[in-house]
Protein backbone atom coordinates (compact mmCIF):
# COMPACT_ATOMS: atom_id res chain seq x y z
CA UNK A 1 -60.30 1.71 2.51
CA UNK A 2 -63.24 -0.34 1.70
CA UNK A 3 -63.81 -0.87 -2.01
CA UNK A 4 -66.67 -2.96 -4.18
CA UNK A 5 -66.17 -4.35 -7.33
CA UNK A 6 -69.33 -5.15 -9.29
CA UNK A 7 -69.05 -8.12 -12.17
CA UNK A 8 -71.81 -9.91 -14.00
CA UNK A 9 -73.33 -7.53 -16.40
CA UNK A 10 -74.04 -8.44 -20.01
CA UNK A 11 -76.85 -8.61 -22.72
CA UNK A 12 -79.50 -10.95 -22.04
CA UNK A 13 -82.98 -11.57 -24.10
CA UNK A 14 -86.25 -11.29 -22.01
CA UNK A 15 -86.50 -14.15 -20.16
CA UNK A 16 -83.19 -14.85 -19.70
CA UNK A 17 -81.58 -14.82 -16.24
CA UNK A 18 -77.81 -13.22 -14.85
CA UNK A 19 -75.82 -13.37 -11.70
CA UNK A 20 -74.53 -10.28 -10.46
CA UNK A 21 -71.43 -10.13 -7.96
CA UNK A 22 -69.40 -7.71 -5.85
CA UNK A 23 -66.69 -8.48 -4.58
CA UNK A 24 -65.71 -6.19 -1.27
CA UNK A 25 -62.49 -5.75 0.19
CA UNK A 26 -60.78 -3.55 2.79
CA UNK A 27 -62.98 -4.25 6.46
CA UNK A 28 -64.61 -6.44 7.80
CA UNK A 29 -67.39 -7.97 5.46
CA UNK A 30 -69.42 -10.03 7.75
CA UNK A 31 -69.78 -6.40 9.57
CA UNK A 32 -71.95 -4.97 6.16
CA UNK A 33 -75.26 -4.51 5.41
CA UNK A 34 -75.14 -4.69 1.75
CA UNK A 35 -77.09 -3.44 -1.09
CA UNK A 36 -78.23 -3.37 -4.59
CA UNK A 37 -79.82 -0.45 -6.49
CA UNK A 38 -80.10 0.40 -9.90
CA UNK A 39 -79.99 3.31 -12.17
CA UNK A 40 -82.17 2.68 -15.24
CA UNK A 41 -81.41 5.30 -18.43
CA UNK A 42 -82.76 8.66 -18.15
CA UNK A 43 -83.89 8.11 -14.23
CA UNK A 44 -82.91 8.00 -10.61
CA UNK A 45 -81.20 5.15 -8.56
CA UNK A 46 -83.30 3.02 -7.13
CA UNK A 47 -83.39 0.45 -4.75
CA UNK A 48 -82.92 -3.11 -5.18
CA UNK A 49 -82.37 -5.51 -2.42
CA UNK A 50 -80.86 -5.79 0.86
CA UNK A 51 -79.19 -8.62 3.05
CA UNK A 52 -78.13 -7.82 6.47
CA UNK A 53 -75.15 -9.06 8.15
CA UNK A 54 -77.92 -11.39 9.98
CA UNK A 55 -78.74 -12.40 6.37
CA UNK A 56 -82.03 -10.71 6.33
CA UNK A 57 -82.93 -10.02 2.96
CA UNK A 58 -85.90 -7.54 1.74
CA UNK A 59 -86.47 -6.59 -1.54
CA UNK A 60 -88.22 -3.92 -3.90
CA UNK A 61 -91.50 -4.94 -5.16
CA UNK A 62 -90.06 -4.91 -8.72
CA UNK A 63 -87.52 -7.43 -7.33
CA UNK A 64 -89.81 -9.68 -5.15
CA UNK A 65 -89.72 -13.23 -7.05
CA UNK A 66 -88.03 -12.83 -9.71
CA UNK A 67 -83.94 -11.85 -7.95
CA UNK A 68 -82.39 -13.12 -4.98
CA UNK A 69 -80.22 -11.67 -2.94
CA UNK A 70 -77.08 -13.66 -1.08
CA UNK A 71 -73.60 -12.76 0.53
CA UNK A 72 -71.38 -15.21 0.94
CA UNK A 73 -68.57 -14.16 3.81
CA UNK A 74 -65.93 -16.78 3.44
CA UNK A 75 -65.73 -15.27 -0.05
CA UNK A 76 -66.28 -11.53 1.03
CA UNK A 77 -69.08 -11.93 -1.69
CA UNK A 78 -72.34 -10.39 -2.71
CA UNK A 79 -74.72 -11.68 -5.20
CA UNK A 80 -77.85 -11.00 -7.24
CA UNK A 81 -79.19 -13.78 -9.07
CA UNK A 82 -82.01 -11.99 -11.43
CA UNK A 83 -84.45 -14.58 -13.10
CA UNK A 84 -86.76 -13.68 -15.84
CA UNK A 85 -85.22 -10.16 -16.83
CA UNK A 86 -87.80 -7.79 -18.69
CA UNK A 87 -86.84 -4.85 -20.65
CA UNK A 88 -87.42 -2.35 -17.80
CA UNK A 89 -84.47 -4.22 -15.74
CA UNK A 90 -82.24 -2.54 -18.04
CA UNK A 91 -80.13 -0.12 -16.03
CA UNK A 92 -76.83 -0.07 -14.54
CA UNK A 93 -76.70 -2.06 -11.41
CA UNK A 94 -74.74 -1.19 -8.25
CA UNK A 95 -74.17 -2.58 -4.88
CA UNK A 96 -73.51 -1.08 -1.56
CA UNK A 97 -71.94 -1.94 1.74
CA UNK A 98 -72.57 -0.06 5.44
CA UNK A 99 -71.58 -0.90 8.96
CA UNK A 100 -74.55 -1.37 10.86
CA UNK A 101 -75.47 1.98 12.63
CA UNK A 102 -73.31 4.32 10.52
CA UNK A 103 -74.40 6.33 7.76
CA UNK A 104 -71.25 6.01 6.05
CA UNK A 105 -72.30 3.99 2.86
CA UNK A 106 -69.54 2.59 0.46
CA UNK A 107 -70.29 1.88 -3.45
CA UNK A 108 -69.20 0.22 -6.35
CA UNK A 109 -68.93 1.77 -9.75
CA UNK A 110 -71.25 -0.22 -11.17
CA UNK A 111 -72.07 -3.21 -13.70
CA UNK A 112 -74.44 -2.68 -17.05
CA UNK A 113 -77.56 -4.93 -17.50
CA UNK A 114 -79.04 -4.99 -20.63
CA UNK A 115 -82.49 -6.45 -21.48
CA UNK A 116 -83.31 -6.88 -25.31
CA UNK A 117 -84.34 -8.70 -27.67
């Protein structure tokens, strides 16, 4: 059984940077495509960034500059380093992992990011 365990979350001022991880167990973890999304208060998941297990990375225009995406696979490791938070970061964050080709997608229970002042 695959499982993700998201750490990182915390209080930060605008500005002010955090590193998310997720640690995966359970398969294979160089096999994953992995994910972030997040669920801000009041509104729908959305996504975040992705690194494929070619380490490919894309990422949502809120995302682009500011967070970076990276897996490490000796550690069986995902990251999101988020620079410059702004208020409307605040949401909980969650990551994702899926075999390449299969729609089964496996989640974490997610980490809470908090941008304020």
């Amino acid at each position: 059984q695959v499982q993700l365990v998201e750490s990182g979350g915390g209080l930060v001022q605008p500005g002010g940077s955090l590193r998310l991880s997720c640690a995966v167990s359970g398969s294979i973890f160089s096999t994953f495509h992995l994910r972030w999304y997040r669920q801000p208060p009041g509104k729908q998941r959305e996504w975040v960034a992705l690194v494929t297990q070619r380490n490919l990375r894309t990422y949502s225009d809120s995302a682009k500059g500011r967070f970076t995406i990276s897996r490490d696979n000796a550690k069986n490791t995902l990251y999101l380093q988020m620079n410059n938070l702004q208020p409307e970061d605040t949401a909980v964050y969650y990551c994702s992992a899926a075999i390449a080709g299969s729609p089964q997608e496996y989640w974490g229970q997610g980490t809470d990011v908090t941008v304020s002042s």
